[in-house]
Protein backbone atom coordinates (compact mmCIF):
# COMPACT_ATOMS: atom_id res chain seq x y z
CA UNK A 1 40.84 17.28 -60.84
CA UNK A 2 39.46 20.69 -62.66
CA UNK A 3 40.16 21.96 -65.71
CA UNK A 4 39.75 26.10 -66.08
CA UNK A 5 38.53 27.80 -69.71
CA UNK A 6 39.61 31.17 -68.21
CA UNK A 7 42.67 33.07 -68.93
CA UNK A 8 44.75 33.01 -65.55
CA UNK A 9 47.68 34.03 -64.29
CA UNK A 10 50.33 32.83 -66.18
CA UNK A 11 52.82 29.79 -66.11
CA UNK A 12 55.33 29.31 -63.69
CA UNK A 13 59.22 30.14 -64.75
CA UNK A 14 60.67 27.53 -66.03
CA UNK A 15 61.61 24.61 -64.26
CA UNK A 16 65.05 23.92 -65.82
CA UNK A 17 65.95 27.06 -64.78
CA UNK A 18 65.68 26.12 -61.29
CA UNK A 19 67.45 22.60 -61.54
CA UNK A 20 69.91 22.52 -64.10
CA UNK A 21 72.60 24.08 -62.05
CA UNK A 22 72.40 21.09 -60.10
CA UNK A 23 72.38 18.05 -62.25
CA UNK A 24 75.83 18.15 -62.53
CA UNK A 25 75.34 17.91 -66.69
CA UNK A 26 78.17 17.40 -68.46
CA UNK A 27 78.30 20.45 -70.56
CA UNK A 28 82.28 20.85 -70.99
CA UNK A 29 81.97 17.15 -72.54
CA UNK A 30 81.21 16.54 -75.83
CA UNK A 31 78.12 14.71 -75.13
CA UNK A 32 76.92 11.28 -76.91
CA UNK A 33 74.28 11.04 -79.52
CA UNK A 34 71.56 11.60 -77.40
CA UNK A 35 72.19 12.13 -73.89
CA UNK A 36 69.04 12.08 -71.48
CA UNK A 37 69.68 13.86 -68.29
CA UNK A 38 67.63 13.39 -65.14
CA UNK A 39 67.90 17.03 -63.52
CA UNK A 40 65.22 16.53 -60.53
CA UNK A 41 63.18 13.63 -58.93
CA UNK A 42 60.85 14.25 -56.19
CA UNK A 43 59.17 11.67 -53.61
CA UNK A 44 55.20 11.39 -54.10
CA UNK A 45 53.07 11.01 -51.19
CA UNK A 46 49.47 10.26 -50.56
CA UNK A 47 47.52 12.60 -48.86
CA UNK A 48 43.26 13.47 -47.95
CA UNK A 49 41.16 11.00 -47.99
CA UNK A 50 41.35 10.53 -51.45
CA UNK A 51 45.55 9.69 -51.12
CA UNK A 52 45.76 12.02 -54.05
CA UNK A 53 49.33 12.27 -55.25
CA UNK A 54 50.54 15.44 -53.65
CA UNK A 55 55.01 16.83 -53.74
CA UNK A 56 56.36 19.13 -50.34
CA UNK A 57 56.69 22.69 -51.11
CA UNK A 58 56.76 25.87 -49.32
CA UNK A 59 54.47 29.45 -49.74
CA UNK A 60 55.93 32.11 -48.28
CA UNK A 61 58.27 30.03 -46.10
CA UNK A 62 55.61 27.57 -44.61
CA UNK A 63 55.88 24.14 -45.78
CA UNK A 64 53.13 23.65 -47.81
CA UNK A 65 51.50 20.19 -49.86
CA UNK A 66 51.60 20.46 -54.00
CA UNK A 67 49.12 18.17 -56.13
CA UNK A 68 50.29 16.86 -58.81
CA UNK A 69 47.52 17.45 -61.36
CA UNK A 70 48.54 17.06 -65.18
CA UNK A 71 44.91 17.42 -65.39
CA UNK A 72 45.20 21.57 -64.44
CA UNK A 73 45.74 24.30 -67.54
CA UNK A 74 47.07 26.51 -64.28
CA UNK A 75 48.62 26.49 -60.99
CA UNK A 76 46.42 27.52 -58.34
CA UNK A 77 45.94 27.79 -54.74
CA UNK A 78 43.39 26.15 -52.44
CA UNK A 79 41.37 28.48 -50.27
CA UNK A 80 42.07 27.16 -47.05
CA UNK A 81 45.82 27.34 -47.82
CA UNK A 82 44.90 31.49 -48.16
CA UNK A 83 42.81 31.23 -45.21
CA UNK A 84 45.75 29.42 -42.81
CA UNK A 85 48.11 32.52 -44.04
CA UNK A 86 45.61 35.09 -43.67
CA UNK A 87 46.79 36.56 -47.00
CA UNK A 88 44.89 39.71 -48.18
CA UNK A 89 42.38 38.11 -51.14
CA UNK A 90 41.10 39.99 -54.51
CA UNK A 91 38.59 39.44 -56.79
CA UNK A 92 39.64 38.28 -60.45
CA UNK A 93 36.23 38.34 -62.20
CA UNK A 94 37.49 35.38 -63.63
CA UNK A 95 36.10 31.66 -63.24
CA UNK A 96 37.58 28.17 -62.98
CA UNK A 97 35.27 25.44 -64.11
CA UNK A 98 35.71 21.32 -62.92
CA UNK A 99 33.17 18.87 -62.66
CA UNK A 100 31.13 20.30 -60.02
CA UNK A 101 30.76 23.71 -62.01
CA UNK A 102 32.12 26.86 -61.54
CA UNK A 103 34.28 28.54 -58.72
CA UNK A 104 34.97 31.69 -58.48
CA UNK A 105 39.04 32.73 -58.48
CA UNK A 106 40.59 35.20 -56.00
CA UNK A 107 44.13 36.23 -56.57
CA UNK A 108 47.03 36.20 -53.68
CA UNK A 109 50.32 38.05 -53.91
CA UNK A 110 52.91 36.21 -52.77
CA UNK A 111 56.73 35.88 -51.04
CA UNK A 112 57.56 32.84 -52.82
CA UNK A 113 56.35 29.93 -54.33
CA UNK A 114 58.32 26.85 -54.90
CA UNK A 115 58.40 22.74 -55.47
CA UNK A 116 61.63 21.38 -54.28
CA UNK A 117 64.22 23.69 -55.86
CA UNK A 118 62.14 25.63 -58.05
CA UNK A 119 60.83 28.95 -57.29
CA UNK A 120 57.92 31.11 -59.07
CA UNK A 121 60.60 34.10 -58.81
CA UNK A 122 60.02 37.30 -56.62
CA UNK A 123 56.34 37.90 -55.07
CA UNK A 124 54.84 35.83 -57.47
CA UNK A 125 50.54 36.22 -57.60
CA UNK A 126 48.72 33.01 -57.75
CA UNK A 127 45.02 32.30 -58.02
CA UNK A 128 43.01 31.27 -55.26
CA UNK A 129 39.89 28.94 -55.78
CA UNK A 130 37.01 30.10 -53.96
CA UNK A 131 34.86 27.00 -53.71
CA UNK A 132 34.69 23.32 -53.67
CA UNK A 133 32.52 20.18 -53.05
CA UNK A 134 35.29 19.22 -50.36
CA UNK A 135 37.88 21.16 -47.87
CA UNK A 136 41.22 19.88 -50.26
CA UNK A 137 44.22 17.88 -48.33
CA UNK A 138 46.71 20.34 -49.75
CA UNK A 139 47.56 23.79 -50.40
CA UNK A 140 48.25 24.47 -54.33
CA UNK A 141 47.16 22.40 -57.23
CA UNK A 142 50.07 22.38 -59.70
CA UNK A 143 49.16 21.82 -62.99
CA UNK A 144 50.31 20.91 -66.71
CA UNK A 145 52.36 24.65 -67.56
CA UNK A 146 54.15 24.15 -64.62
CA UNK A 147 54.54 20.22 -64.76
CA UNK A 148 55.13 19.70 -68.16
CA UNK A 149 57.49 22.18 -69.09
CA UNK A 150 60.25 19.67 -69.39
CA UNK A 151 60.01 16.36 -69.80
CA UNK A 152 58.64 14.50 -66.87
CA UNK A 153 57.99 11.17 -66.05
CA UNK A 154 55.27 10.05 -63.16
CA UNK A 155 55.41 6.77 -60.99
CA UNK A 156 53.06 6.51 -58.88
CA UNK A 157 53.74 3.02 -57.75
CA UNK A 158 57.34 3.99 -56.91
CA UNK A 159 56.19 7.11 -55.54
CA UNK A 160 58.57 9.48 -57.52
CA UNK A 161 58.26 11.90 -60.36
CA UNK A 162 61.64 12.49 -62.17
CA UNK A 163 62.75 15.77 -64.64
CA UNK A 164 64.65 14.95 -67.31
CA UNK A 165 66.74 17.47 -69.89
CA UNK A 166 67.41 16.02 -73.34
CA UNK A 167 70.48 16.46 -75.66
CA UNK A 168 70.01 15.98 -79.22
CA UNK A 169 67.36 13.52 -78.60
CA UNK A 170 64.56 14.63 -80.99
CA UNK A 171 64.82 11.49 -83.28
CA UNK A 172 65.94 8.52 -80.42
CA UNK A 173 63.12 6.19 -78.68
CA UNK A 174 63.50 6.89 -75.19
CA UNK A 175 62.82 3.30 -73.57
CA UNK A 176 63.88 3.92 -70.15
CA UNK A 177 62.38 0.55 -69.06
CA UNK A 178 62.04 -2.75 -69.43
CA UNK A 179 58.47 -3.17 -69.65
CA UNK A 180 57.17 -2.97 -73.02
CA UNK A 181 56.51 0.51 -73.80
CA UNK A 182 53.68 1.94 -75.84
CA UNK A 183 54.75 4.84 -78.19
CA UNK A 184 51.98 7.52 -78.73
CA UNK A 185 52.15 10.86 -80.73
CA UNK A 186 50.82 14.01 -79.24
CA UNK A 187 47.67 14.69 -80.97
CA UNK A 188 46.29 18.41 -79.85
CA UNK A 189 45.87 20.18 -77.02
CA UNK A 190 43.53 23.03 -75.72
CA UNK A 191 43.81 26.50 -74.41
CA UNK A 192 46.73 26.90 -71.84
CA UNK A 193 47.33 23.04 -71.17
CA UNK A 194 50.19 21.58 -72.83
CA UNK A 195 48.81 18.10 -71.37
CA UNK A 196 49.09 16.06 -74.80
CA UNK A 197 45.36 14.61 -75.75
CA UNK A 198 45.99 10.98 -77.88
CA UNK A 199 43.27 8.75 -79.50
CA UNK A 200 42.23 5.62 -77.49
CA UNK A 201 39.53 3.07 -79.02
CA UNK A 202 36.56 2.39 -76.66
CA UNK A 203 34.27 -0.47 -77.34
CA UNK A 204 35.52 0.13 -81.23
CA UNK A 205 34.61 3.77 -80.85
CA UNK A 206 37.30 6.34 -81.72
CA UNK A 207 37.79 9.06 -78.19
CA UNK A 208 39.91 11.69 -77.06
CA UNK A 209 41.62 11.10 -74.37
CA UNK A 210 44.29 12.62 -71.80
CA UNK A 211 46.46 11.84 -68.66
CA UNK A 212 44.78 13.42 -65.46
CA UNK A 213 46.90 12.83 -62.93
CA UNK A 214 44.66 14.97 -60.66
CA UNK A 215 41.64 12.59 -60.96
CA UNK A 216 41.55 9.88 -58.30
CA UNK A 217 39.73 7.30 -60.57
CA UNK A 218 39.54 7.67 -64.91
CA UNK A 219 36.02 8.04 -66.14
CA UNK A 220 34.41 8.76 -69.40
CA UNK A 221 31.93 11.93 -70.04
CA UNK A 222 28.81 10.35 -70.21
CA UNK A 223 27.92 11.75 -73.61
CA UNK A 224 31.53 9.62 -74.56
CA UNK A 225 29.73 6.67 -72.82
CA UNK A 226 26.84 6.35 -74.60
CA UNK A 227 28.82 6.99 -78.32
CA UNK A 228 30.30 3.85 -77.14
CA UNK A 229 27.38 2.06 -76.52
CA UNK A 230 27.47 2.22 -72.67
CA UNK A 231 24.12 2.59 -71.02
CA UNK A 232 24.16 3.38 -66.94
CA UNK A 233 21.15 2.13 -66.41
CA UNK A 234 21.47 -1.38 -68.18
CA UNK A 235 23.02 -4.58 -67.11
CA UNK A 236 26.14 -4.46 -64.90
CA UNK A 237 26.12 -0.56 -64.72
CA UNK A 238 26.50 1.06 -60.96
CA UNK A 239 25.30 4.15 -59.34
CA UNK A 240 27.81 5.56 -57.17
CA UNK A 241 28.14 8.45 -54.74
CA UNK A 242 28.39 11.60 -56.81
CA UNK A 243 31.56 13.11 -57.90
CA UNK A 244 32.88 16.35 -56.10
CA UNK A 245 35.96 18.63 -57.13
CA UNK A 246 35.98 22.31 -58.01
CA UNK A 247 32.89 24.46 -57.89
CA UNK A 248 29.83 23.81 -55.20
CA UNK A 249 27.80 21.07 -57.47
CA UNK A 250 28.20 17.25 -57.51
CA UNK A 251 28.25 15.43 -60.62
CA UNK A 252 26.11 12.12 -61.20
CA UNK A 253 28.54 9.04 -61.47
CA UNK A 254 28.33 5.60 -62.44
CA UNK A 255 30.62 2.63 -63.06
CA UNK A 256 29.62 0.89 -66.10
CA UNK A 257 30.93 -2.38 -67.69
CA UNK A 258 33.76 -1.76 -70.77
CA UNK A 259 34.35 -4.18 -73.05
CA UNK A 260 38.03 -3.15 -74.52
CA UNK A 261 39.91 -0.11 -73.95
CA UNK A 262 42.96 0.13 -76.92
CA UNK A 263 45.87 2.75 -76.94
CA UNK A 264 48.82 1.80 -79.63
CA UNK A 265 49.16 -1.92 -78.89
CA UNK A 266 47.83 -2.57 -75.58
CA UNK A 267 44.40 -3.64 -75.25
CA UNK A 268 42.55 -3.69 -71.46
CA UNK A 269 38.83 -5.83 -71.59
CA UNK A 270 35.95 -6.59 -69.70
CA UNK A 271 36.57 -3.47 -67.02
CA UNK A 272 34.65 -1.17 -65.30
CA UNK A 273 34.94 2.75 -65.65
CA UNK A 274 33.76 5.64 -64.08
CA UNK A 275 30.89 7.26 -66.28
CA UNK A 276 30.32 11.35 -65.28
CA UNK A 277 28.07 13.63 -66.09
CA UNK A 278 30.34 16.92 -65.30
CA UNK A 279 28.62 19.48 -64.60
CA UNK A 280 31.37 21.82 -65.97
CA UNK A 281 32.60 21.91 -69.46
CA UNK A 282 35.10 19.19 -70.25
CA UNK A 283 38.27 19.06 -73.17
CA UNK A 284 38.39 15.33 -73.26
CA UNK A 285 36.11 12.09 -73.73
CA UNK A 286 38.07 9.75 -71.29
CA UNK A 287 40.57 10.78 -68.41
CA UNK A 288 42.97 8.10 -67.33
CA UNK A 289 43.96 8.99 -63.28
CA UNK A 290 45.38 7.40 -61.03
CA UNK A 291 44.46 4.07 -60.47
CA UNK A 292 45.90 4.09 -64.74
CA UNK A 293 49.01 5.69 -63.28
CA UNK A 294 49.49 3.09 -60.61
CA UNK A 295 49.47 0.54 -63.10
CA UNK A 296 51.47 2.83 -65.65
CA UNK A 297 54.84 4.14 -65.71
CA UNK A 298 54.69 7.24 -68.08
CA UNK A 299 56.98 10.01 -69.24
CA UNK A 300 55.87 13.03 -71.34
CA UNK A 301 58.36 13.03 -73.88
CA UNK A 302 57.76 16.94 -74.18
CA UNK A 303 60.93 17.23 -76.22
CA UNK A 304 59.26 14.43 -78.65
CA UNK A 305 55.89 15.63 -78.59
CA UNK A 306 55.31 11.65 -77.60
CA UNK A 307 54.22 9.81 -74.54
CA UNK A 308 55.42 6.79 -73.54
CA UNK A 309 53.36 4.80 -71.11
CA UNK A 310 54.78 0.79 -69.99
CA UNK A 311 52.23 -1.06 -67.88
CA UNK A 312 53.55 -2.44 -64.68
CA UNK A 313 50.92 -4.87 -64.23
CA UNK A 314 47.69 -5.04 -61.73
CA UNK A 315 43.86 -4.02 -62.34
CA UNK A 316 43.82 -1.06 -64.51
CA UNK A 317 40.51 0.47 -63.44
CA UNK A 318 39.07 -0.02 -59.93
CA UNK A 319 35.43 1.44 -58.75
CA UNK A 320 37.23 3.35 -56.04
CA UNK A 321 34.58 1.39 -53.56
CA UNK A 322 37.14 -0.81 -51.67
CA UNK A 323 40.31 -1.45 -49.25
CA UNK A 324 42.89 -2.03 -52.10
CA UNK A 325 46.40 -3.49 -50.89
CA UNK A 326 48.17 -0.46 -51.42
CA UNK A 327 45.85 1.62 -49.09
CA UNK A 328 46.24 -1.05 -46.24
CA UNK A 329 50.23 -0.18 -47.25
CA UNK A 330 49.74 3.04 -46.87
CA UNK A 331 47.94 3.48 -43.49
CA UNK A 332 49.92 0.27 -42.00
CA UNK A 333 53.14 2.14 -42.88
CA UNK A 334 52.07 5.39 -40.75
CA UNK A 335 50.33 7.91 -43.11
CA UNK A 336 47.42 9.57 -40.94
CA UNK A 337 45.68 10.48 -44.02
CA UNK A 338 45.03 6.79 -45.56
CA UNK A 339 43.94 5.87 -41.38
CA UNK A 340 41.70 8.61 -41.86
CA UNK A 341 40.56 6.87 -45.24
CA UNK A 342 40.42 3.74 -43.85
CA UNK A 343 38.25 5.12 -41.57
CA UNK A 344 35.97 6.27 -44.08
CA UNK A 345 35.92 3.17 -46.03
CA UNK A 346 34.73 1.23 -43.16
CA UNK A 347 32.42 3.67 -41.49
CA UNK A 348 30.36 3.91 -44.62
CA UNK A 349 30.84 -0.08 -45.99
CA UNK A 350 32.40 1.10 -49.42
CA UNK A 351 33.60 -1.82 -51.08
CA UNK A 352 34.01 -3.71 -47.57
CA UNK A 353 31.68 -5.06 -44.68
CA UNK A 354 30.43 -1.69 -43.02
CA UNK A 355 32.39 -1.91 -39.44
CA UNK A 356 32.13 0.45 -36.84
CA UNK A 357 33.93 -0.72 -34.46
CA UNK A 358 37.26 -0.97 -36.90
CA UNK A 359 36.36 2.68 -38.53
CA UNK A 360 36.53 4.09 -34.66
CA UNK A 361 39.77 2.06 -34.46
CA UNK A 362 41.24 4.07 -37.28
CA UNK A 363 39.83 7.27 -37.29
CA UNK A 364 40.98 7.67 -33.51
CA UNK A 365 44.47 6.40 -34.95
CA UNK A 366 44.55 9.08 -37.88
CA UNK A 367 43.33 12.05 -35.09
CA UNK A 368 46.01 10.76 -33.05
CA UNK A 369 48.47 11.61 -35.68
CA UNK A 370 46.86 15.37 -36.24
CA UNK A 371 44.95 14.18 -39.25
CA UNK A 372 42.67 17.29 -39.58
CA UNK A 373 39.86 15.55 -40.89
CA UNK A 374 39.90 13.02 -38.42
CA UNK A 375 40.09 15.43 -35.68
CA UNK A 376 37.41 17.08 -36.76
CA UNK A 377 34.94 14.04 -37.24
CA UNK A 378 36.25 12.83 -33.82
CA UNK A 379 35.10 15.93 -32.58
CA UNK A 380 32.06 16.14 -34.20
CA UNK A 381 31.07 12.59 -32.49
CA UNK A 382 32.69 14.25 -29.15
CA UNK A 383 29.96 16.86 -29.47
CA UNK A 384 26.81 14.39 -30.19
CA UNK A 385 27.80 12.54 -27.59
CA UNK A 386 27.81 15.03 -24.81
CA UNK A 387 31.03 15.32 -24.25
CA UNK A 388 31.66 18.99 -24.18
CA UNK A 389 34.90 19.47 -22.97
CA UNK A 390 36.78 17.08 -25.04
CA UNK A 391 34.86 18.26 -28.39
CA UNK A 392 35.40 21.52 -28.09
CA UNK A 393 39.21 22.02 -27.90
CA UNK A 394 39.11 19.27 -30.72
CA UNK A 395 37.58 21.23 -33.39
CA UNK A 396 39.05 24.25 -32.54
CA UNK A 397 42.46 22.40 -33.13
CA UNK A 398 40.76 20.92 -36.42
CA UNK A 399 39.32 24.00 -37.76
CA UNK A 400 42.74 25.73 -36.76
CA UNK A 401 44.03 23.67 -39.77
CA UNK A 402 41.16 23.73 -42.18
CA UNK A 403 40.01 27.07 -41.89
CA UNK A 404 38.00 27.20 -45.04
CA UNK A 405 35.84 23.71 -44.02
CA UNK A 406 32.42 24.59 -44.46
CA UNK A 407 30.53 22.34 -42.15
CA UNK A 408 33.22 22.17 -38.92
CA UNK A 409 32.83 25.88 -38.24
CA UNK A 410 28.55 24.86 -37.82
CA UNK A 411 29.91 21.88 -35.47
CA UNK A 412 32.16 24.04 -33.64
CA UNK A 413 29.07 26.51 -33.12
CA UNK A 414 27.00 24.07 -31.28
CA UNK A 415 29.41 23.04 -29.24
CA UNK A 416 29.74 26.60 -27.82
CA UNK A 417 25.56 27.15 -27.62
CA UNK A 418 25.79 23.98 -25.44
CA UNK A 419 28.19 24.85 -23.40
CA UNK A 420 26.75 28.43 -22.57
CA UNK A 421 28.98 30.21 -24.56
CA UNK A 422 27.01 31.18 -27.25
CA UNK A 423 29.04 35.11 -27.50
CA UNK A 424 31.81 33.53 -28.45
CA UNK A 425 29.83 30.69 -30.67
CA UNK A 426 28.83 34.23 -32.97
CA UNK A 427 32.26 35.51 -32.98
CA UNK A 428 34.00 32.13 -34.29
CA UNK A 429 31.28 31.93 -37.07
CA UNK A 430 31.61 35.12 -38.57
CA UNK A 431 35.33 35.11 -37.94
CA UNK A 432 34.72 31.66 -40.40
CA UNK A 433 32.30 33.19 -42.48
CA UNK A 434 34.67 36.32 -43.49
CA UNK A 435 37.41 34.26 -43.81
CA UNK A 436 35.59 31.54 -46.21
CA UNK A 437 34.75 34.10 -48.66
CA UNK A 438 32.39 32.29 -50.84
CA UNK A 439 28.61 32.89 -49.37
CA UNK A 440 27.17 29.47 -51.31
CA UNK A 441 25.54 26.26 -49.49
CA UNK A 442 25.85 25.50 -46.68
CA UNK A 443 26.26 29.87 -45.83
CA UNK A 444 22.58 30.14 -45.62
CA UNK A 445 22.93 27.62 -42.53
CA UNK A 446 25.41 29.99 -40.45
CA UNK A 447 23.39 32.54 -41.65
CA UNK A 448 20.21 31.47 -39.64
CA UNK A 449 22.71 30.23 -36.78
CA UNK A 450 23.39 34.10 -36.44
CA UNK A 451 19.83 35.20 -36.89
CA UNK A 452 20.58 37.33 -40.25
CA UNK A 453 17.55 35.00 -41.73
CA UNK A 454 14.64 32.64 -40.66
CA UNK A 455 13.68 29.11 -41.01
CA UNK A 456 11.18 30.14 -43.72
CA UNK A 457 13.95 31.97 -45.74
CA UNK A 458 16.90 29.27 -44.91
CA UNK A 459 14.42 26.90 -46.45
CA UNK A 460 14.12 28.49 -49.27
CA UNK A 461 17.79 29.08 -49.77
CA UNK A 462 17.99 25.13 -49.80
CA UNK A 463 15.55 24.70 -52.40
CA UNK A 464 16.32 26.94 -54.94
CA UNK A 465 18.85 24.90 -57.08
CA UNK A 466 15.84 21.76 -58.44
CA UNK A 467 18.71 19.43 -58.65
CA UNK A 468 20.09 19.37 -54.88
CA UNK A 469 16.84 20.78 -53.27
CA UNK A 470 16.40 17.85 -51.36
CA UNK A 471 19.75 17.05 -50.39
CA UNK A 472 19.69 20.83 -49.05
CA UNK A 473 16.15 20.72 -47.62
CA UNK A 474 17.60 17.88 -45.27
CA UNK A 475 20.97 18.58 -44.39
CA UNK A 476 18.77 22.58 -43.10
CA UNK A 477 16.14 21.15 -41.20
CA UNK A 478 18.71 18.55 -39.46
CA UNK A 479 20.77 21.67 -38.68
CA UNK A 480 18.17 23.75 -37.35
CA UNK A 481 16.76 20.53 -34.91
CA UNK A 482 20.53 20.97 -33.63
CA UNK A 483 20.47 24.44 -33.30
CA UNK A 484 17.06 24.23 -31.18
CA UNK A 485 18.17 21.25 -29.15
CA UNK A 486 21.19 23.42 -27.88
CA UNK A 487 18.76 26.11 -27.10
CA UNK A 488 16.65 23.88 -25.33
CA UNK A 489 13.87 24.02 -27.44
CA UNK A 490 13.21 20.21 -27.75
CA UNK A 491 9.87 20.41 -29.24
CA UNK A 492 11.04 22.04 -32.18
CA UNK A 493 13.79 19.93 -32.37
CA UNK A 494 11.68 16.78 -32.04
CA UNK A 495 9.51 18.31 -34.64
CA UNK A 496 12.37 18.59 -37.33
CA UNK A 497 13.27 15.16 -36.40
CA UNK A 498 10.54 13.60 -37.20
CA UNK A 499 10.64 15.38 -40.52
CA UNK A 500 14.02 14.39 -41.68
CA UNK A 501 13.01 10.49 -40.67
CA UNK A 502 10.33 10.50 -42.92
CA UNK A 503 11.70 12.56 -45.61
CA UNK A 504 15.20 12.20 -45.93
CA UNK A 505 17.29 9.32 -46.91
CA UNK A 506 19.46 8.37 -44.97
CA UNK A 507 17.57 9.56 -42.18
CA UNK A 508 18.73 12.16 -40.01
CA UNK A 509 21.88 12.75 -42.27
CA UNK A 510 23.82 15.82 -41.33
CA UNK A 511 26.69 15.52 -43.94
């Protein structure tokens, strides 16, 4: 999720345009009062370890994976999606700002761009984001100018998003369902994003609030938080890993207790919400994602300038720590990237009893299916192991579809020193360092990996940003006890061990 304050390239052509030719309207009719015309519906799918809501598209011919992120003022491109086409990259001078701070934007001319039926026209230029806090699942981020410019309504628990054309509908109440439906007026909106911002009451505290569809769990700005009375460090309140997305920075987070959330007549108490202080500048006090969107059929009534949001029923808000039901669905029904979550979930005892044993059992079942990810951990384990021959060819395959991963190229590296082939270690990291772009952490690692700069200077590369010094300081001297060991220099390995036991928490974390 990542909203930009820069001027960028602009919207997509519209998406009527595209799809209207095929609704099979009934224009030679004289149509009723009101005739509401579904023109395009897409199938969702869940995809990274995050299942983020993601549509099939293609760039330049390739198939290629499309968040859906209402939560976007642009349409943009991820870097590795750049890197895996080798297109030519410029510099825009421009910046795009989300939670984890700023990133800078690159700019890719293109064949084609399109989502289902809908192209961006002929050699369309998209922007590129340099850098994130996580190698994304898919290849563009589509966002709210693109999305919303006709009316659109998103189910995620049906796993469909829908386009719909109105006729002489200004003044009629869409209710499409029959779940009770919650009426709001568009309030204001900001900059490029026609993503509608509406009032919601928190704790009996007025806020500003939008639909991110982009944002794996809703949270509140912490400066929101506290206005309502929320305090993360008092009774009930949570400290949880920190919050990643666009830009190089994570952003503290915290689920706190809620006592009533109220939009037009429905009312949600006692919950727990995600609490972040973003790092980046935000437009909104609250942003409901998609654990709100699984519970909550809504359709941006663009035409209206209303939203219309039914509740399906289920927990509104969820911590994001645990298995939920639809996950188990998910990865039980064949979709390598909720095995690879799975995998994660267990392996690191979020939300469930921390099992080994049934994280192996999935992760090997997501690699299996050419997960990326999971091929790339797998190999990763391959390598610490000893097992040379297996974890080579297994991050090569990896890296061959995450390209811009920052860490696997490191992994891959070692694996080559150890098995004497440390000429063509070199050659695979600079190939990965020219093709990355972005020369921010971890860069200084490969960096001292190639010999361009020392332990002393690597070390002071980690700690010049005060807030993730020691993080940094950690994650270097573990890397450079690896880089020795494969050299056979076990003393100095052993040394930097030692180090990282007694300083670092957990000890002798590399990631």
């Amino acid at each position: 999720m990542m909203i930009s304050t820069s001027p960028l390239v602009r919207a997509l052509p519209l998406l009527l345009a595209a799809l209207c030719a095929s609704a099979g309207v009934h224009a030679e009719d004289t149509p009723p009062k009101c005739t509401y015309v579904e023109v395009a519906s897409l199938p969702i799918r869940y995809v990274g370890e995050g299942l983020e809501p993601a549509v099939d598209g293609t760039i330049d011919g390739t198939p290629a994976t499309m968040l859906i992120d209402t939560g976007s003022d642009q349409t943009h491109m991820t870097m590795n999606a750049a890197a895996r086409r080798d297109l030519s990259l410029h510099m825009t001078g421009r910046w795009v700002e989300g939670i984890g701070g700023l990133s800078r934007l690159y700019s890719a001319r293109l064949k084609d761009f399109a989502i289902g039926p809908a192209h961006a026209g002929r050699r369309p230029e998209l922007t590129v984001i340099g850098s994130t806090t996580f190698t994304p699942a898919f290849d563009a981020i589509v966002g709210a100018p693109f999305l919303l410019q006709a009316d659109l309504e998103l189910d995620l628990r049906a796993k469909r998003m829908k386009f719909y054309r109105p006729l002489e509908c200004r003044k009629t109440e869409l209710f499409l369902w029959q779940e009770n439906t919650v009426v709001l007026p568009f309030e204001r909106g900001y900059g490029n994003s026609p993503n509608p911002h509406f009032t919601v009451v928190v704790n009996g505290k007025e806020m500003d609030a939008l639909i991110d569809s982009g944002a794996h769990r809703s949270f509140m700005m912490l400066n929101a938080a506290k206005r309502a009375g929320i305090d993360v460090g008092g009774p009930g309140a949570v400290r949880m890993r920190d919050a990643g997305g666009i830009g190089s920075d994570r952003a503290p987070h915290w689920i706190a207790p809620v006592k009533t959330l109220q939009f037009g007549g429905e009312t949600i108490r006692d919950v727990e919400l995600g609490i972040i202080d973003s790092q980046g500048a935000r437009t909104a006090d609250l942003y409901l994602g998609q654990d709100f969107l699984r519970t909550h059929r809504v359709l941006f009534a663009m035409s209206q300038e209303k939203l219309y949001i039914a509740y399906l029923g289920g927990d509104v808000f969820t911590r994001g720590t645990g298995l939920e039901p639809w996950m188990r669905a998910e990865a039980d029904g064949g979709n390598a990237d909720a095995q690879y979550a799975l995998a994660q979930i267990y392996g690191n005892g979020r939300g469930v009893a921390r099992d080994p044993i049934q994280a192996g059992v999935w992760l090997d079942m997501a690699a299996s299916r050419g997960q990326p990810n999971a091929s790339l951990l797998l190999g990763r384990r391959q390598m610490l192991a000893g097992h040379l021959d297996t974890a080579i060819p297994q991050l090569r395959r990896a890296l061959d579809q995450l390209p811009a991963d920052r860490l696997g190229p490191l992994w891959l590296y070692i694996a080559r020193v150890r098995h004497g082939e440390a000429e063509l270690a070199k050659t695979e990291l600079e190939a990965a360092l020219k093709r990355q772009k972005e020369d921010d952490w971890p860069a200084p690692i490969a960096d001292f990996y190639l010999g361009k700069v020392n332990a002393a200077r690597l070390l002071d590369e980690a700690g010049k940003d005060a807030k993730l010094a020691h993080a940094r300081t950690c994650m270097a001297e573990s890397y450079m006890a690896e880089w020795h060991d494969a050299r056979g220099e076990t003393a100095e390995a052993s040394a930097l061990r030692a180090t990282v036991r007694t300083n670092c928490m957990p000890p002798g974390a590399t990631r």
